[in-house]
PDB file of N, CA and C in Angstrom:
ATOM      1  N   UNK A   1       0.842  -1.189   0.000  1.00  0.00           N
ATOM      2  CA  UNK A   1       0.000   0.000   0.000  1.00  0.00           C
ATOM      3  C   UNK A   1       0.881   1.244   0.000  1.00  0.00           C
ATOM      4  N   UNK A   2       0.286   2.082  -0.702  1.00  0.00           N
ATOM      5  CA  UNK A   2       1.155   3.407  -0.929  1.00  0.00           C
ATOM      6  C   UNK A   2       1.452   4.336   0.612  1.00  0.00           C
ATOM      7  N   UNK A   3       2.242   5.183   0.929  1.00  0.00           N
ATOM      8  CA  UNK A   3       2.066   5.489   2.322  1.00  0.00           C
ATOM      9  C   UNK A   3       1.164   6.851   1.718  1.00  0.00           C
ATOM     10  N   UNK A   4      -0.077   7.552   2.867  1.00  0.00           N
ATOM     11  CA  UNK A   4       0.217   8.631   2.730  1.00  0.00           C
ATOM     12  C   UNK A   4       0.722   9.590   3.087  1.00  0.00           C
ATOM     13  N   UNK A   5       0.429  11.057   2.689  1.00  0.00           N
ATOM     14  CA  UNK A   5       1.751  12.296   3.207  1.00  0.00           C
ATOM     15  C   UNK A   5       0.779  12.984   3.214  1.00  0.00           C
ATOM     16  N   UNK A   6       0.942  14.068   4.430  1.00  0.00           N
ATOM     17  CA  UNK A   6      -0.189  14.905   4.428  1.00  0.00           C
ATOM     18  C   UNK A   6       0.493  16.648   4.630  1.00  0.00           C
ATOM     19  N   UNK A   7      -0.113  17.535   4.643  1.00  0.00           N
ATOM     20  CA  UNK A   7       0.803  18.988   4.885  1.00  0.00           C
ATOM     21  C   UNK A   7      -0.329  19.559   4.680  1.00  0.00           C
ATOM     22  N   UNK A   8      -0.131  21.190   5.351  1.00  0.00           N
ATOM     23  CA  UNK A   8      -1.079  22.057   5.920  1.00  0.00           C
ATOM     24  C   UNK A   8      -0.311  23.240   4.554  1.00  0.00           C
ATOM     25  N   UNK A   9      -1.579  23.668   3.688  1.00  0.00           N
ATOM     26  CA  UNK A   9      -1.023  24.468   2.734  1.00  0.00           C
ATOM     27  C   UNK A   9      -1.912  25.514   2.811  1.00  0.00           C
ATOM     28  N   UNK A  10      -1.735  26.876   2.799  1.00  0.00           N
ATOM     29  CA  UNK A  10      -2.240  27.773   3.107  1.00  0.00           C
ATOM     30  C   UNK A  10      -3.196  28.135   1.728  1.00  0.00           C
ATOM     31  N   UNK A  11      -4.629  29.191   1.906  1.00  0.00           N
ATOM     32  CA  UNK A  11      -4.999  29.363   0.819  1.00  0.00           C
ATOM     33  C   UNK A  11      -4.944  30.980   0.774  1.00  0.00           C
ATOM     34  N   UNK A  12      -5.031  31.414  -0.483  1.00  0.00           N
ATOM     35  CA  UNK A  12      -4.906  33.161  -0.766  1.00  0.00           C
ATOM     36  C   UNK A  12      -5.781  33.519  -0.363  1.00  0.00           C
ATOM     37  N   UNK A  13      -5.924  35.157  -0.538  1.00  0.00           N
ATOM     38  CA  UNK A  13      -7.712  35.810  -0.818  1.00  0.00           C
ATOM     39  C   UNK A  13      -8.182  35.276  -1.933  1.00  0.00           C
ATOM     40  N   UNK A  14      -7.426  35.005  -2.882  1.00  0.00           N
ATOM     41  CA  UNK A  14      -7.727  35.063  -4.404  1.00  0.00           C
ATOM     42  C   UNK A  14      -8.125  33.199  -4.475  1.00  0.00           C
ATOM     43  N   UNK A  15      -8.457  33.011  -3.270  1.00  0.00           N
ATOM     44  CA  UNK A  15      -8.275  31.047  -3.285  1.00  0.00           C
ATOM     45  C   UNK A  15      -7.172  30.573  -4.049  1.00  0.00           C
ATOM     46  N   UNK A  16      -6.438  31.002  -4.383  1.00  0.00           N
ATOM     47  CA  UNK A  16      -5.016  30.315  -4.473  1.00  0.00           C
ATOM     48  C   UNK A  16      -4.063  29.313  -3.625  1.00  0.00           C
ATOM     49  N   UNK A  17      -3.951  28.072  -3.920  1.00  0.00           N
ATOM     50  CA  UNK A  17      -2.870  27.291  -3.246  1.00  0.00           C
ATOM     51  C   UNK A  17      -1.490  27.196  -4.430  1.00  0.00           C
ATOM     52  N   UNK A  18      -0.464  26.913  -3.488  1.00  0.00           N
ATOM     53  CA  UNK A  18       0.838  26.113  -3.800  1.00  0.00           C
ATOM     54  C   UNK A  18       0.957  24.476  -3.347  1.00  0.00           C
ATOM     55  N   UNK A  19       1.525  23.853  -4.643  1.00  0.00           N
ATOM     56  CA  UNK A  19       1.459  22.466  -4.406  1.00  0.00           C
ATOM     57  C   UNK A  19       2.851  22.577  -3.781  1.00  0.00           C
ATOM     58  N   UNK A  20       3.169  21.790  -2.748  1.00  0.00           N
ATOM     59  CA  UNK A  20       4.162  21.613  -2.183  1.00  0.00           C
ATOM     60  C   UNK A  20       5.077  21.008  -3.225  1.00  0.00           C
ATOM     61  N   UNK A  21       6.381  20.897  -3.769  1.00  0.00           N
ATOM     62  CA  UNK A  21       7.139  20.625  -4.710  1.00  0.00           C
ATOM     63  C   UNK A  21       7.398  18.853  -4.449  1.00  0.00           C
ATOM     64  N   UNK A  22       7.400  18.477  -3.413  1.00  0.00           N
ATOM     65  CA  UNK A  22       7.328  16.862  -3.023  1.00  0.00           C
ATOM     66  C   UNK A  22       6.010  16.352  -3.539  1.00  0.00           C
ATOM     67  N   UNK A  23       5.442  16.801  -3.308  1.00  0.00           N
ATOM     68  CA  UNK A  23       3.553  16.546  -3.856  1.00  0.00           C
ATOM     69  C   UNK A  23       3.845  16.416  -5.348  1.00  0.00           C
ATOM     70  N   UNK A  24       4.027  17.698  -5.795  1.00  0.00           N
ATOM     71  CA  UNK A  24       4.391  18.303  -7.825  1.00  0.00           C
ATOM     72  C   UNK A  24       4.543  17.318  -8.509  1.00  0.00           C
ATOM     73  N   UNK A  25       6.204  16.666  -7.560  1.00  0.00           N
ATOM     74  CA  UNK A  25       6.970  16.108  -8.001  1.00  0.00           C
ATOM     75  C   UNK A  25       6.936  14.600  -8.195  1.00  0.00           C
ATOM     76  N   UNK A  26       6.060  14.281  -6.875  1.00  0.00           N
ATOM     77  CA  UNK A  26       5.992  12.932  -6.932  1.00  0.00           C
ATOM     78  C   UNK A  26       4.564  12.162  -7.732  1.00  0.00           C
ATOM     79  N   UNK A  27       4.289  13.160  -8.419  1.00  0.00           N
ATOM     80  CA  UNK A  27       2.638  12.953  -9.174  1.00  0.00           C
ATOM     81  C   UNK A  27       3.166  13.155 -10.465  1.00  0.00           C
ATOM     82  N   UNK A  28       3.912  13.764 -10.518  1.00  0.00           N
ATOM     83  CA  UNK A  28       4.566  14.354 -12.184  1.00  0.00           C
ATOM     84  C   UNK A  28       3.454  15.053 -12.923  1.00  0.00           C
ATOM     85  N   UNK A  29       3.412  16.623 -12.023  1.00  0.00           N
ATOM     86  CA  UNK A  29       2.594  17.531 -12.661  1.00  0.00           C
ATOM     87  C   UNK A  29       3.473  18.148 -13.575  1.00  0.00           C
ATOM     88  N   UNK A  30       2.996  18.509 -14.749  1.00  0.00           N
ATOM     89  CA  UNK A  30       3.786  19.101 -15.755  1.00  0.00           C
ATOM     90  C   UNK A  30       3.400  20.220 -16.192  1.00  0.00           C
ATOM     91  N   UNK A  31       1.668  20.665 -17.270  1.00  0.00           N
ATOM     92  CA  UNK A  31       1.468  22.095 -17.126  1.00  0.00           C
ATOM     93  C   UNK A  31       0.341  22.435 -16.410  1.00  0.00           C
ATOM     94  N   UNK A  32      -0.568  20.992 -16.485  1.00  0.00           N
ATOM     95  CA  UNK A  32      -2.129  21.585 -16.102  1.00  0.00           C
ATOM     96  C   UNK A  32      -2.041  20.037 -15.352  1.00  0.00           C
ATOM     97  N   UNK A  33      -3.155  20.781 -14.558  1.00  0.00           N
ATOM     98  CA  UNK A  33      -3.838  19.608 -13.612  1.00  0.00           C
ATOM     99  C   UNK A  33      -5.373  19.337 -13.603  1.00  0.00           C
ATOM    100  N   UNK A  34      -6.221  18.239 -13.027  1.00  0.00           N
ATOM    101  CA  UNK A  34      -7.160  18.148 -13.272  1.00  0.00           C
ATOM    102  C   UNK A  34      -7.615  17.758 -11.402  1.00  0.00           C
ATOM    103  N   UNK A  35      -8.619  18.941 -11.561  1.00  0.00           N
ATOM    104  CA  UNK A  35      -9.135  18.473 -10.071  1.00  0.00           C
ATOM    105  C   UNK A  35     -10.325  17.946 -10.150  1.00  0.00           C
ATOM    106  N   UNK A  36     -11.140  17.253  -8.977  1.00  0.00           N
ATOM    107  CA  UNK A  36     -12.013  16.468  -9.594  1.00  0.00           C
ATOM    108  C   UNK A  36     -12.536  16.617  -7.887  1.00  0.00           C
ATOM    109  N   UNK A  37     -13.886  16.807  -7.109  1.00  0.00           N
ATOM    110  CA  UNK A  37     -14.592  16.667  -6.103  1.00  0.00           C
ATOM    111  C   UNK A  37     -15.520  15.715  -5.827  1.00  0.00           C
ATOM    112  N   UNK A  38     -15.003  14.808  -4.884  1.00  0.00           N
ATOM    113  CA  UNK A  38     -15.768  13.509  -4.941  1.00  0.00           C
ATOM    114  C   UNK A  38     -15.952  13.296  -3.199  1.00  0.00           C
ATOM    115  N   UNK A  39     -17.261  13.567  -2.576  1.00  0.00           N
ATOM    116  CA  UNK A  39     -17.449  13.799  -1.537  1.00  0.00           C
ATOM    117  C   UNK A  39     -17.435  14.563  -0.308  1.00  0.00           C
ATOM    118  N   UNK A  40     -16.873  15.967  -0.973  1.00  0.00           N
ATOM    119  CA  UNK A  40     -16.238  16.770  -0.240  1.00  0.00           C
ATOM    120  C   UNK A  40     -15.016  16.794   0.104  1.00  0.00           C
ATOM    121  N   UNK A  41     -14.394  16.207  -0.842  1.00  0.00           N
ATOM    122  CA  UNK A  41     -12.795  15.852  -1.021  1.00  0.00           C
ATOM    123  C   UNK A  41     -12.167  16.002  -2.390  1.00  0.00           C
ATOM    124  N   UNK A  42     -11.360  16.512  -2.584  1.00  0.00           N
ATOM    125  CA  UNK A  42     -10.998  17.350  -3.544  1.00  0.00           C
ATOM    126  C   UNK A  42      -9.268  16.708  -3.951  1.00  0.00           C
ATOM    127  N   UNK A  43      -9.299  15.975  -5.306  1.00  0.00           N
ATOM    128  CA  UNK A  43      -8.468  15.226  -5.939  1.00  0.00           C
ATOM    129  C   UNK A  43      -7.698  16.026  -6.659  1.00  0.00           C
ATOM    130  N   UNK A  44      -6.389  15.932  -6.528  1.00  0.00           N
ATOM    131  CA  UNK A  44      -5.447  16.497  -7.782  1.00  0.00           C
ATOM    132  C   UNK A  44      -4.847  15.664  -8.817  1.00  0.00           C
ATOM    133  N   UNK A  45      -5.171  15.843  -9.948  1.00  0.00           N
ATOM    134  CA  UNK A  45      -4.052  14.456 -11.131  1.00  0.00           C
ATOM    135  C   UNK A  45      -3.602  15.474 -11.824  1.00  0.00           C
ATOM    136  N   UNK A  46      -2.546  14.828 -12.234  1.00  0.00           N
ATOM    137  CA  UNK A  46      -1.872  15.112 -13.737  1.00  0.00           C
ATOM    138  C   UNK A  46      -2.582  15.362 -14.994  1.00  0.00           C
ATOM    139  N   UNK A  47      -2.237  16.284 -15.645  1.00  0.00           N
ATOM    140  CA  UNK A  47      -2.977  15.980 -17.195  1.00  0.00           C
ATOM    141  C   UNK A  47      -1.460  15.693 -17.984  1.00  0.00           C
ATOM    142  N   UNK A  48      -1.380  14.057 -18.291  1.00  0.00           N
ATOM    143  CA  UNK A  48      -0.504  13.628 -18.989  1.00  0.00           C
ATOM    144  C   UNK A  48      -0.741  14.459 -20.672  1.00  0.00           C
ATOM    145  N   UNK A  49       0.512  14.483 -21.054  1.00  0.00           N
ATOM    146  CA  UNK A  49       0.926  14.851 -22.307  1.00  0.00           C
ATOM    147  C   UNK A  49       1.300  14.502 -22.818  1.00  0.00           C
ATOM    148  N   UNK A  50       2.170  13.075 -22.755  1.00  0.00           N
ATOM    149  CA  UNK A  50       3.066  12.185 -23.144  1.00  0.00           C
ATOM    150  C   UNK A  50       2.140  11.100 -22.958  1.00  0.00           C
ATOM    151  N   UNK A  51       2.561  10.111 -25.060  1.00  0.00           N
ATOM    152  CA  UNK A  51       1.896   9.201 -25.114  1.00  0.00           C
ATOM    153  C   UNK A  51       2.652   7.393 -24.457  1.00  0.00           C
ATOM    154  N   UNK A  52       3.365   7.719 -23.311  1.00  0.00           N
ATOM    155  CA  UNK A  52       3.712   6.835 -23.174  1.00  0.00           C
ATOM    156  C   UNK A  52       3.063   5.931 -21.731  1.00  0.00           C
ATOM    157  N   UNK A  53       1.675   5.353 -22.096  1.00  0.00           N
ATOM    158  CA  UNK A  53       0.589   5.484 -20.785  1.00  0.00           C
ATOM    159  C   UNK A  53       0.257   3.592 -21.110  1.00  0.00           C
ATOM    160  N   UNK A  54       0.392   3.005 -19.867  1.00  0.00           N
ATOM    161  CA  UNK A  54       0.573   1.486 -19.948  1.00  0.00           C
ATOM    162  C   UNK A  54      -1.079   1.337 -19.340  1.00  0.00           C
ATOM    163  N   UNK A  55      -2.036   1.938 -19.882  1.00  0.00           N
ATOM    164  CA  UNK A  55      -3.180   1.760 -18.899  1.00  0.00           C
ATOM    165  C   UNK A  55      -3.328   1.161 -19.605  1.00  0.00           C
ATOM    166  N   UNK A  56      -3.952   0.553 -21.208  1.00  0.00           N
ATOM    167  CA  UNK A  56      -4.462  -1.094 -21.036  1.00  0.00           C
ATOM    168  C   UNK A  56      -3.701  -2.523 -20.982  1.00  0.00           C
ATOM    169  N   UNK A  57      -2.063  -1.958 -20.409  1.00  0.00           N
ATOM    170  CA  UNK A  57      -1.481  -3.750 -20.559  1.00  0.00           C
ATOM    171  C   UNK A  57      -1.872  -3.769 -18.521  1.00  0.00           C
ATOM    172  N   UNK A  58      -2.174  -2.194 -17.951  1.00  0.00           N
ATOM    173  CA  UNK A  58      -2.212  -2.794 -16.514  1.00  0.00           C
ATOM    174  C   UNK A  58      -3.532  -3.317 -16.355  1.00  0.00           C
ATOM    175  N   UNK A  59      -4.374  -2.625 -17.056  1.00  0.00           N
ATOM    176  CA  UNK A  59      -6.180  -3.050 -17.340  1.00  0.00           C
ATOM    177  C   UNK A  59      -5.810  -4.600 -17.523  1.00  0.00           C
ATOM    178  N   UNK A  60      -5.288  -5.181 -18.813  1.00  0.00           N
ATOM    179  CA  UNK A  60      -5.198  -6.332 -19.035  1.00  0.00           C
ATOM    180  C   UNK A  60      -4.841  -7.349 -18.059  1.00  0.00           C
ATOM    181  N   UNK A  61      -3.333  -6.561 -16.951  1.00  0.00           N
ATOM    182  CA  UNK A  61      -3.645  -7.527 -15.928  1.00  0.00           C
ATOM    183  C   UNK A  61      -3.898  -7.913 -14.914  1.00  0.00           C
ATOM    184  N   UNK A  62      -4.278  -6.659 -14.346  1.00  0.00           N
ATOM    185  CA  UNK A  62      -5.127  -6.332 -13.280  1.00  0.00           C
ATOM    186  C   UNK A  62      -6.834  -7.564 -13.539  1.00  0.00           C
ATOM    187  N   UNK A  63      -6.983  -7.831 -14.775  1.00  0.00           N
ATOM    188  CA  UNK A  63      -9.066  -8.595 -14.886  1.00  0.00           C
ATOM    189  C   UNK A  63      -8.160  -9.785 -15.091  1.00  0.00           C
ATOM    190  N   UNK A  64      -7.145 -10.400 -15.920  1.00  0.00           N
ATOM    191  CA  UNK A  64      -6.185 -11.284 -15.674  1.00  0.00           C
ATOM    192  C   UNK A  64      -6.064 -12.117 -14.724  1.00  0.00           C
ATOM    193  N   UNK A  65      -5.723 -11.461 -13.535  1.00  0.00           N
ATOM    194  CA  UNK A  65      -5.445 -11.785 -12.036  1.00  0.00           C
ATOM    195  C   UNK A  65      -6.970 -11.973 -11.449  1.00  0.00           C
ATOM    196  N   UNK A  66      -7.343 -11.759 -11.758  1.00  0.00           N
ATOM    197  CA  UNK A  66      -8.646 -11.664 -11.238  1.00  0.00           C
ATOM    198  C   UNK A  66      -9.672 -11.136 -10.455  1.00  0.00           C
ATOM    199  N   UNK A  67      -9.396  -9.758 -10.317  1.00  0.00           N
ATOM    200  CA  UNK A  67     -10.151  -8.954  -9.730  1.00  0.00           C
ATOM    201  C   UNK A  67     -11.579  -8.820 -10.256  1.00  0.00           C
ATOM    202  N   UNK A  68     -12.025  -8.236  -9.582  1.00  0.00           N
ATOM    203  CA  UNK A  68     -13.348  -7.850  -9.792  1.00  0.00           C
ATOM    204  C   UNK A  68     -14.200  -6.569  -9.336  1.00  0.00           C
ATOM    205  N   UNK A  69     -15.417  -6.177  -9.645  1.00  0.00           N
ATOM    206  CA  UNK A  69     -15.876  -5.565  -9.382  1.00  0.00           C
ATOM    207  C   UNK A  69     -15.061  -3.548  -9.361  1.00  0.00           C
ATOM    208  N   UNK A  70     -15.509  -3.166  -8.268  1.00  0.00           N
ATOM    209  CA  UNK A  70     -14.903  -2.171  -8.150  1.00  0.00           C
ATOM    210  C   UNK A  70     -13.050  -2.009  -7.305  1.00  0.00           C
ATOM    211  N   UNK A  71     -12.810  -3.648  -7.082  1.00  0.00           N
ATOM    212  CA  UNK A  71     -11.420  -3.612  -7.080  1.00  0.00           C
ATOM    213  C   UNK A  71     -10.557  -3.530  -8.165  1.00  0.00           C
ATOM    214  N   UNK A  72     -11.403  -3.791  -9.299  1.00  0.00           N
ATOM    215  CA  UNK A  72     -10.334  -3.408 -10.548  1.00  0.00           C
ATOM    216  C   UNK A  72     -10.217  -2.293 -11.005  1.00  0.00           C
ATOM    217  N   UNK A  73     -10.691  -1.052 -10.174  1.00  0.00           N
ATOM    218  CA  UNK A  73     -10.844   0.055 -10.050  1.00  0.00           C
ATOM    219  C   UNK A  73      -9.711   0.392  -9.731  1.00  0.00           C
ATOM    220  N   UNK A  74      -9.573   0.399  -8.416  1.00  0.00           N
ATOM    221  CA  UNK A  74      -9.018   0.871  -7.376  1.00  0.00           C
ATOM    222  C   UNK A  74      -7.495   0.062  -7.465  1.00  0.00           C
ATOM    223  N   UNK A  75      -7.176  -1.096  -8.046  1.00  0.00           N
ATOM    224  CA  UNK A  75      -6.078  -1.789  -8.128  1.00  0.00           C
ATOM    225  C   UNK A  75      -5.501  -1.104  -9.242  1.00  0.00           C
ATOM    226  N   UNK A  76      -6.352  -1.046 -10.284  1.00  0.00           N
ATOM    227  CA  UNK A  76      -5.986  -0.146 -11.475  1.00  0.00           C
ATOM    228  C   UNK A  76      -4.757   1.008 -11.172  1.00  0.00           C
ATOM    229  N   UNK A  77      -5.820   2.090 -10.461  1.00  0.00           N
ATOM    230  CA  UNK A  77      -5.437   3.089  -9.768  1.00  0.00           C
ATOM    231  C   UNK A  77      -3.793   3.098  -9.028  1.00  0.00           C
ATOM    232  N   UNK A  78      -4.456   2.237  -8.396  1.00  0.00           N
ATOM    233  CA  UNK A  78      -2.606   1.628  -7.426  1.00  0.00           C
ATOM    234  C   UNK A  78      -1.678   1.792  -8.229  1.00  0.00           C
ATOM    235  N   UNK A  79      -2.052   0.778  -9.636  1.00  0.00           N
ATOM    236  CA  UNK A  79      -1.047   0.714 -10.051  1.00  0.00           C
ATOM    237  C   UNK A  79       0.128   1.308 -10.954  1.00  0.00           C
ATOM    238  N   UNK A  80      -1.159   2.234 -11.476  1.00  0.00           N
ATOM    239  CA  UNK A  80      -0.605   3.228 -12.262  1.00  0.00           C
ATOM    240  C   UNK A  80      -0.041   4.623 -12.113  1.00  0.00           C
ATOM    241  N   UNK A  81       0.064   4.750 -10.705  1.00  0.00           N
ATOM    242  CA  UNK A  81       0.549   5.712  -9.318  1.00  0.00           C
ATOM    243  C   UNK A  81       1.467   5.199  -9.250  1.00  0.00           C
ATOM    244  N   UNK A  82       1.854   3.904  -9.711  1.00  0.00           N
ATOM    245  CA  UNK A  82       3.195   3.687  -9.155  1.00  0.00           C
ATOM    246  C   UNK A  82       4.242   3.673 -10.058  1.00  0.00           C
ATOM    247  N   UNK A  83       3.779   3.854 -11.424  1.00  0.00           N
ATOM    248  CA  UNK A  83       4.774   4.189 -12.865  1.00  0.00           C
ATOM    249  C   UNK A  83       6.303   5.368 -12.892  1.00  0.00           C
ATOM    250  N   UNK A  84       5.125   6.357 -12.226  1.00  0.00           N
ATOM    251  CA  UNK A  84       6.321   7.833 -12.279  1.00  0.00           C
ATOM    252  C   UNK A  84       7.087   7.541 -11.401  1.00  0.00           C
ATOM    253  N   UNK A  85       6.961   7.119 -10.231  1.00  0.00           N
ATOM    254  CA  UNK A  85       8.105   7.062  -9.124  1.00  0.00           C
ATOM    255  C   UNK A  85       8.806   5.717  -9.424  1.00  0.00           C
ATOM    256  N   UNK A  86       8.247   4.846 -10.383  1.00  0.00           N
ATOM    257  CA  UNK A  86       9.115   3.724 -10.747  1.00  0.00           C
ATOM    258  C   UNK A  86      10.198   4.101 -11.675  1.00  0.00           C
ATOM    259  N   UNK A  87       9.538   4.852 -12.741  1.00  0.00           N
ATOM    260  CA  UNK A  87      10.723   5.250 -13.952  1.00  0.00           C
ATOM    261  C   UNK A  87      11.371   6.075 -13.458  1.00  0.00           C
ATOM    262  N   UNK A  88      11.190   7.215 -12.170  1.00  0.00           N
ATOM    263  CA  UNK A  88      12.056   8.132 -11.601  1.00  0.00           C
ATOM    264  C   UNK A  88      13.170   7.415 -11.119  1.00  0.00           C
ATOM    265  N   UNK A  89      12.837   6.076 -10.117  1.00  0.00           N
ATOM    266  CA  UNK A  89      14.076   5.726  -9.564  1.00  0.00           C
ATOM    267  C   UNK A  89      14.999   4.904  -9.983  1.00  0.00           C
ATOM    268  N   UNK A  90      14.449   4.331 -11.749  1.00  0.00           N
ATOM    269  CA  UNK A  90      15.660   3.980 -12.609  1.00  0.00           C
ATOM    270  C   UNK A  90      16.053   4.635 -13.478  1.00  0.00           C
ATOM    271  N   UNK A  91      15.541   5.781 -13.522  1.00  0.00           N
ATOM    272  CA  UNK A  91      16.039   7.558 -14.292  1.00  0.00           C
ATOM    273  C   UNK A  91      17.304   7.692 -13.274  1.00  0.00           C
ATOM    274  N   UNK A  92      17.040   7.475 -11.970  1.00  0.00           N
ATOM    275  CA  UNK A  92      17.657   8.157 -11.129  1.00  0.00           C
ATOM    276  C   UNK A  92      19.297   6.563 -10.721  1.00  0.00           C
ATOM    277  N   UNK A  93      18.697   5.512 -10.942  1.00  0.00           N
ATOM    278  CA  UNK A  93      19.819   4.249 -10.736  1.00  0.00           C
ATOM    279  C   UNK A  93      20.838   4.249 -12.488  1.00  0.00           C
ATOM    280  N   UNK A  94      20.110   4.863 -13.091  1.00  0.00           N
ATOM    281  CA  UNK A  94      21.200   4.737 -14.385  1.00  0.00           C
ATOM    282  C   UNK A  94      22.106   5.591 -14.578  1.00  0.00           C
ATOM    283  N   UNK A  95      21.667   7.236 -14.109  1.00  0.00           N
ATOM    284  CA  UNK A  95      22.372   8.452 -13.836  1.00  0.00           C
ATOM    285  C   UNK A  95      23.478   7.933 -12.998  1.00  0.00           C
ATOM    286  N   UNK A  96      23.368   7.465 -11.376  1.00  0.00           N
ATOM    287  CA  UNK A  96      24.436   6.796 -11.346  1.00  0.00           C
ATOM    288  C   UNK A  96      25.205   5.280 -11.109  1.00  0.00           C
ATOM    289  N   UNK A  97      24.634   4.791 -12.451  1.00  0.00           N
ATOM    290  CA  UNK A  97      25.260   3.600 -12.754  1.00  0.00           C
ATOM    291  C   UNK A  97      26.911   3.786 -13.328  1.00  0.00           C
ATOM    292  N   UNK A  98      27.766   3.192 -13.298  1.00  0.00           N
ATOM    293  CA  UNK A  98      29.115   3.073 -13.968  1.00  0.00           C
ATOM    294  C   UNK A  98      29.229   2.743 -15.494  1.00  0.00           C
ATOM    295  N   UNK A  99      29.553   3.640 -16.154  1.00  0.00           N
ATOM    296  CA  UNK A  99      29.124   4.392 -17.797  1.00  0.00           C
ATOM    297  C   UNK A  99      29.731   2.721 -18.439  1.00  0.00           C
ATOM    298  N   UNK A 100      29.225   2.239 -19.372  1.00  0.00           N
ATOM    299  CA  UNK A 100      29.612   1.193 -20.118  1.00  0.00           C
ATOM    300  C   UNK A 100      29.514   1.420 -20.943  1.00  0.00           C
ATOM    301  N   UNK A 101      30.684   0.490 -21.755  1.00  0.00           N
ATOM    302  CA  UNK A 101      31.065   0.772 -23.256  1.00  0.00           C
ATOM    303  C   UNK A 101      30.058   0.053 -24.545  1.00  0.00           C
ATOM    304  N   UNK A 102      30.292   0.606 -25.974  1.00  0.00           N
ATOM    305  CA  UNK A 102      29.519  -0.103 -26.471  1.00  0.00           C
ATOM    306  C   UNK A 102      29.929  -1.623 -26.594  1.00  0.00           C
ATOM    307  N   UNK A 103      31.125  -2.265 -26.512  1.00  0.00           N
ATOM    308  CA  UNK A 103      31.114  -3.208 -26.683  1.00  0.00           C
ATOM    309  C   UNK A 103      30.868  -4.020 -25.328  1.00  0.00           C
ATOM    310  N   UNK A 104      30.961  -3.639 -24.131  1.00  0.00           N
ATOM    311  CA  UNK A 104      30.064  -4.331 -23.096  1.00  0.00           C
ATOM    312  C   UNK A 104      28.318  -4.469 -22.906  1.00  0.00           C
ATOM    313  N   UNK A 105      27.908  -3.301 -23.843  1.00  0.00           N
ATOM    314  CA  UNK A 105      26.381  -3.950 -23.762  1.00  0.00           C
ATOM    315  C   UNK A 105      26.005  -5.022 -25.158  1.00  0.00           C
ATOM    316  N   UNK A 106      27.233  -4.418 -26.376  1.00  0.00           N
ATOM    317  CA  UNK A 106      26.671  -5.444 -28.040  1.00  0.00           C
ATOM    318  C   UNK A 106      27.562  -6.382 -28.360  1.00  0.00           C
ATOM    319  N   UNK A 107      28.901  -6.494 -27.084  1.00  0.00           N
ATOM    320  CA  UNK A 107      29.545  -7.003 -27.792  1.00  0.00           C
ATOM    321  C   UNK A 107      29.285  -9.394 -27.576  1.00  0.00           C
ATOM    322  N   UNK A 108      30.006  -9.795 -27.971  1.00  0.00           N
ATOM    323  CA  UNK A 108      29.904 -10.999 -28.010  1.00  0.00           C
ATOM    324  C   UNK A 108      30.609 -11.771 -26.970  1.00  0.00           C
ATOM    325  N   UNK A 109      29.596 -12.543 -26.227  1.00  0.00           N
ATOM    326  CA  UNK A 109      29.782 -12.892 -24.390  1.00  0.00           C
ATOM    327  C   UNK A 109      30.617 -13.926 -25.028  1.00  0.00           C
ATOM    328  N   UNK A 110      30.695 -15.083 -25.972  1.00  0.00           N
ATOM    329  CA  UNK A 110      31.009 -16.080 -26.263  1.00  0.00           C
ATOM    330  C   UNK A 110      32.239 -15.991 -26.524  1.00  0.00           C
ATOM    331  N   UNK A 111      33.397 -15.133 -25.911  1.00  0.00           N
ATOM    332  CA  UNK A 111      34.787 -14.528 -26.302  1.00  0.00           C
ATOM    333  C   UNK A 111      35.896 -15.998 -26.182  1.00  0.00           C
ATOM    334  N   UNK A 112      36.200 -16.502 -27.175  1.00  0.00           N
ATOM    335  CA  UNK A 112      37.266 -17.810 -26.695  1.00  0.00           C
ATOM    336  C   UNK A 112      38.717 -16.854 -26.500  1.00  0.00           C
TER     337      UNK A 112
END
């Protein structure tokens, strides 16, 4: 389960907030956001821009596995929250990985 994080953010006269930059960052807001009010609770997402979005191979195996109902909702959800901070922290393990050559990733293991 995801942890949550919570923080006290002040609002303007003008109803203006600031997203805390840990929040921004860890949602991967980019220009616009989409808020959405569902119970008196008030949702922030991303409006992705980039077509690189795995929602029907996780759809596929999220009903796969066998969920049901409104857990394939909500598993959905899980899972696709967990993309940006996944590709961040092998964005972030390759930056510093130890630089290899081309012939250590093409070259031929079978060396006599």
């Amino acid at each position: 389960m995801l942890a949550t994080k919570t923080k006290k953010v002040a609002v303007s006269s003008k109803r203006q907030v600031a997203i805390p930059k840990e929040f921004f960052d860890a949602i991967g807001i980019e220009k616009e956001i989409i808020m959405e009010l569902n119970d008196g609770v008030i949702n922030i997402k991303p409006v992705r821009t980039h077509t690189d979005d795995f929602s029907e191979e996780i759809l596929a195996d999220v009903i796969q596995e066998g969920f049901t109902g409104n857990d394939i909702l909500k598993e959905f959800q899980r899972r696709k929250n967990m993309i940006r901070p996944a590709i961040s922290q092998m964005i972030e393990e390759a930056k510093s990985a130890k630089p290899t050559s081309i012939d250590d990733l093409f070259g031929d293991d079978d060396k006599d």
